[in-house]
Protein backbone atom coordinates (compact mmCIF):
# COMPACT_ATOMS: atom_id res chain seq x y z
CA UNK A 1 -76.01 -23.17 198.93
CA UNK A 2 -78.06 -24.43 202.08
CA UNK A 3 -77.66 -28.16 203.00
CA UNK A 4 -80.49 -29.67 205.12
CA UNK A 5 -80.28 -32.83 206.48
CA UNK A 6 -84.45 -33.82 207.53
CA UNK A 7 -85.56 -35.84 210.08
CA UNK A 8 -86.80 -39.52 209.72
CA UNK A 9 -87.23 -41.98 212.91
CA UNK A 10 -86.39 -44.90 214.42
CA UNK A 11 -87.82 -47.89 214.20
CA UNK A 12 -89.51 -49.29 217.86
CA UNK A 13 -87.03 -51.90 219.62
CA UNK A 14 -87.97 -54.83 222.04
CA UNK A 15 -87.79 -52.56 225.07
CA UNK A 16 -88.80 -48.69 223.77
CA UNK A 17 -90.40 -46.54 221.13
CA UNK A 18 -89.10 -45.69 218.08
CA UNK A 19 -87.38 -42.06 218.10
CA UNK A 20 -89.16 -39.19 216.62
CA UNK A 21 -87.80 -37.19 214.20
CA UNK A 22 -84.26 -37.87 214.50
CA UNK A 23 -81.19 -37.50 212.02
CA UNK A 24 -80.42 -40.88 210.66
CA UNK A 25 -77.32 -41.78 210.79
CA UNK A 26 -75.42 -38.80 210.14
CA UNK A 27 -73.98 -38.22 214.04
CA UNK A 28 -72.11 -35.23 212.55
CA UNK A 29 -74.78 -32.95 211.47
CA UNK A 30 -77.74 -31.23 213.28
CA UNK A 31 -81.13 -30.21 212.62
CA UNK A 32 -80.73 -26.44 211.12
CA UNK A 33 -83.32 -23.94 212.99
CA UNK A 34 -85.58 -22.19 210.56
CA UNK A 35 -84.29 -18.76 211.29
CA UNK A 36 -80.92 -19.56 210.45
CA UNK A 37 -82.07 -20.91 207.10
CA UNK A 38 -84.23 -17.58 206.78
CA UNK A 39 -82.01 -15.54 207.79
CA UNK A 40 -79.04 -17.02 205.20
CA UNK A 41 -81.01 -17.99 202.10
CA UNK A 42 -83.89 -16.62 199.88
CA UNK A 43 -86.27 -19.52 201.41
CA UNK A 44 -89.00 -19.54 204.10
CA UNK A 45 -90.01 -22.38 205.73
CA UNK A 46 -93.16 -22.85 205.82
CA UNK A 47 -94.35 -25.69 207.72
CA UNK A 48 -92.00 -27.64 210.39
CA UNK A 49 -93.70 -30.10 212.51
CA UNK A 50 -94.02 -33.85 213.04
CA UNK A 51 -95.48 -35.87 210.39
CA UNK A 52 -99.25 -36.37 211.04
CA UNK A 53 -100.11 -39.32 210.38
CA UNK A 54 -99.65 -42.64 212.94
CA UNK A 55 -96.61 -44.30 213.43
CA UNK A 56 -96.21 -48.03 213.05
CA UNK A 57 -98.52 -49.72 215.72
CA UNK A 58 -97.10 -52.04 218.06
CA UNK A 59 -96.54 -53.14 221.42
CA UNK A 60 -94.13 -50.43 220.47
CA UNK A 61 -94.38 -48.22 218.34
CA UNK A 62 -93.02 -46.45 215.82
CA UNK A 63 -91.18 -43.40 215.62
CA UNK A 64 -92.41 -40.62 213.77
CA UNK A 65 -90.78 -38.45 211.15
CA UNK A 66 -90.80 -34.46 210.73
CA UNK A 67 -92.34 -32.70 207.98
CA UNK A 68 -90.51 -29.35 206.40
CA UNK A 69 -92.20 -27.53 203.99
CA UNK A 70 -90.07 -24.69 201.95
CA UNK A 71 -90.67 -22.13 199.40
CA UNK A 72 -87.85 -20.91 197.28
CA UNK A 73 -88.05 -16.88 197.28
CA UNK A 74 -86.22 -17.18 193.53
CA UNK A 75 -84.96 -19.16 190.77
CA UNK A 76 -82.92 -22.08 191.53
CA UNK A 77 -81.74 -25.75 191.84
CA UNK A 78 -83.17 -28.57 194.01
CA UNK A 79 -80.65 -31.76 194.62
CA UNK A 80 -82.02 -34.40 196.81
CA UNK A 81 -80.58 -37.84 198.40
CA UNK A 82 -82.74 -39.56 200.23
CA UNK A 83 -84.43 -43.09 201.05
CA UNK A 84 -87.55 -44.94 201.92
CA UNK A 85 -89.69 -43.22 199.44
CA UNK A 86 -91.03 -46.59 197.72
CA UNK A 87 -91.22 -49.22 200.75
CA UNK A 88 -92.37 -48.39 204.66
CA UNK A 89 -90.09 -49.17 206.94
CA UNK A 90 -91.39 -52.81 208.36
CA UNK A 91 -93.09 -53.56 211.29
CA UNK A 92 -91.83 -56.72 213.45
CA UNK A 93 -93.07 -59.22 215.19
CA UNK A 94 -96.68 -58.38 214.23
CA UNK A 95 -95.99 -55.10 214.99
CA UNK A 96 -97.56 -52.88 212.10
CA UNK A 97 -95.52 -51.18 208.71
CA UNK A 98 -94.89 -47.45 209.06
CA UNK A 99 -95.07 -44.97 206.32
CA UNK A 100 -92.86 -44.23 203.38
CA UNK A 101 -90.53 -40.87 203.47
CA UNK A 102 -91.88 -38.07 200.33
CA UNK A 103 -90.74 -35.65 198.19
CA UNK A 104 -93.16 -33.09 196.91
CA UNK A 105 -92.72 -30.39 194.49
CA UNK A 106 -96.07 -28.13 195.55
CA UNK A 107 -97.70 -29.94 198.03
CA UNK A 108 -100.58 -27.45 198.39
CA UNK A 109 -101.25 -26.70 194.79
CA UNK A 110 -101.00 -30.25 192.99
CA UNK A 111 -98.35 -32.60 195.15
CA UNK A 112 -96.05 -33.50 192.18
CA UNK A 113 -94.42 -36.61 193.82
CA UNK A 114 -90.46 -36.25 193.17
CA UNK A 115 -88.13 -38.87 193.08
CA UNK A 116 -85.65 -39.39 196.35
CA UNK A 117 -82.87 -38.84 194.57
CA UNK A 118 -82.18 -36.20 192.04
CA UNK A 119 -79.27 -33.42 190.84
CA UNK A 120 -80.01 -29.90 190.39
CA UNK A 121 -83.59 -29.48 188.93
CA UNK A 122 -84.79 -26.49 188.74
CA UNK A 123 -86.93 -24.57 190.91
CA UNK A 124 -89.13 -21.41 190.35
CA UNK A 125 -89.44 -18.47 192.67
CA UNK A 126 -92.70 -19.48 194.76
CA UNK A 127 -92.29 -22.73 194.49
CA UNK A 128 -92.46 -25.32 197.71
CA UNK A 129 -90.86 -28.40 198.25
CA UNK A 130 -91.91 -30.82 200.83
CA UNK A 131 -90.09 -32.97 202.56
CA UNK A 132 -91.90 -35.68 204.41
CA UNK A 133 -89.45 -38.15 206.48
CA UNK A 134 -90.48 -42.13 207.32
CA UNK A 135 -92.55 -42.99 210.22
CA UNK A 136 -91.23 -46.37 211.68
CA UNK A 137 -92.57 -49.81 212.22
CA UNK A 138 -93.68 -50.71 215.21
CA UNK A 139 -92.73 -54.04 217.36
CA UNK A 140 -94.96 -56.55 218.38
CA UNK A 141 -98.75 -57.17 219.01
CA UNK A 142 -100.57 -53.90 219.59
CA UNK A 143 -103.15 -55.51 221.76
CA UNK A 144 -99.78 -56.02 223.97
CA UNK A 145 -99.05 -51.98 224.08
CA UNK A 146 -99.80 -50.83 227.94
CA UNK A 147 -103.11 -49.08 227.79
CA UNK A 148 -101.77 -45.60 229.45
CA UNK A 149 -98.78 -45.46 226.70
CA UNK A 150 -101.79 -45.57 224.19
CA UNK A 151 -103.40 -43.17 226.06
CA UNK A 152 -100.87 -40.99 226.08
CA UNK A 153 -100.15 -41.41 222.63
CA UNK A 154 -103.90 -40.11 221.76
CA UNK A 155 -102.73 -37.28 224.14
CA UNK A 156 -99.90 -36.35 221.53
CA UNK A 157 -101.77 -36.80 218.66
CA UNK A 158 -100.18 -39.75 217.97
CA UNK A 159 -103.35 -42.29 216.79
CA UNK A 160 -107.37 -41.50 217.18
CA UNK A 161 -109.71 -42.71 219.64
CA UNK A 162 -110.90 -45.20 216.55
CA UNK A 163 -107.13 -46.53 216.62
CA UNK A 164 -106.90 -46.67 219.99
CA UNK A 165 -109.85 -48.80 219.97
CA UNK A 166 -109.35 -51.16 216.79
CA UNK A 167 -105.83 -51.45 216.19
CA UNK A 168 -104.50 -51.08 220.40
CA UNK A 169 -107.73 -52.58 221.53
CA UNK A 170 -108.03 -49.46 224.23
CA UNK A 171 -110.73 -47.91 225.52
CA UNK A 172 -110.44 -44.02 225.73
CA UNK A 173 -112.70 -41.74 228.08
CA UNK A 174 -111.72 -37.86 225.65
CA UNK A 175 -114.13 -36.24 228.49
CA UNK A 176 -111.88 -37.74 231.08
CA UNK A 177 -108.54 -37.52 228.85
CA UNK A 178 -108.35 -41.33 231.03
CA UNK A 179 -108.32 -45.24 229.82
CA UNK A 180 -111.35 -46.83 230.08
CA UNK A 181 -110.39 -49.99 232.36
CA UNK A 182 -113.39 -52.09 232.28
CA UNK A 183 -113.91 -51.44 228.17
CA UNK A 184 -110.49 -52.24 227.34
CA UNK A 185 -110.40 -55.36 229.56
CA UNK A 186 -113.54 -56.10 227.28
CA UNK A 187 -111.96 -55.34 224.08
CA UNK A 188 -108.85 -56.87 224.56
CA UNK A 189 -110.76 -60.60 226.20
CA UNK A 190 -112.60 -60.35 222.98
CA UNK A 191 -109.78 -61.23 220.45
């Protein structure tokens, strides 16, 4: 029997970012390294790696939550107990809604959404489950987010020079990999 506990995030406070792809909650447990699982069970994981869409926008943002995607080498059982599958964790203080958590039987080959909570269904040998954890709200105005932290968050792959530029009102130089000072003063005097 393998036990995984999978990553979700924080949501962004008055003074920081949300955490990425943290264990919620559950201070006596750690994230299990895909060797070990490999190594113990007839499952490979396939895909480990933070979620890719954006966090909630904000003056803070969002954290963002991992994505683990595992195929079952033989017959067995799936049990799941999870949350924020139906509503995305809330944004605050106009800060924007994050993303609800998934469950996906097949994710490649058809994306069967599963419910978050469920006992011992059965699984086929070659089949994949996917297990996509919340990314957080964010807090406050994004127009109010510091122009480098938005840089650097289009530096991590975090939001898209279009984001950057509607939602954070920032302007982005990608051939300079710098903020555009005199555009974003422009963007931002415009709301």
């Amino acid at each position: 029997m393998c036990v995984e506990v999978n990553e979700g995030s924080y949501g962004a406070r008055r003074d920081k970012d949300g955490l990425d792809a943290v264990d919620n909650l559950m201070a006596n447990t750690r994230n299990v390294p895909c060797e070990e699982i490999e190594l113990h069970y007839p499952l490979r994981v396939e895909r480990y790696e933070l979620r890719p869409e954006p966090p909630g926008a904000g003056r803070r943002r969002g954290g963002v939550g991992a994505v683990r995607e595992v195929r079952f080498l033989t017959d067995g059982f799936f049990s799941c107990n999870g949350d924020r599958t139906v509503e995305a964790p809330k944004g605050i203080f106009g800060g924007h809604d994050g993303l609800a958590a998934r469950v996906v039987h097949n994710p490649a080959t058809g994306a069967e959404p599963w419910p978050s909570k469920s006992s011992g269904r059965r699984i086929a040998k070659g089949d994949v489950i996917g297990i996509v954890g919340p990314n957080a709200g964010g807090y406050g105005d994004p127009a109010e987010r510091v122009p480098e932290h938005v840089l650097e968050d289009w530096l991590d792959g975090y939001v898209t020079l279009e984001a950057a530029r509607e939602t954070y009102r920032v302007a982005i130089d990608p051939a300079r990999r710098t903020v555009d000072g005199a555009a974003t003063a422009t963007l931002r005097g415009r709301r």
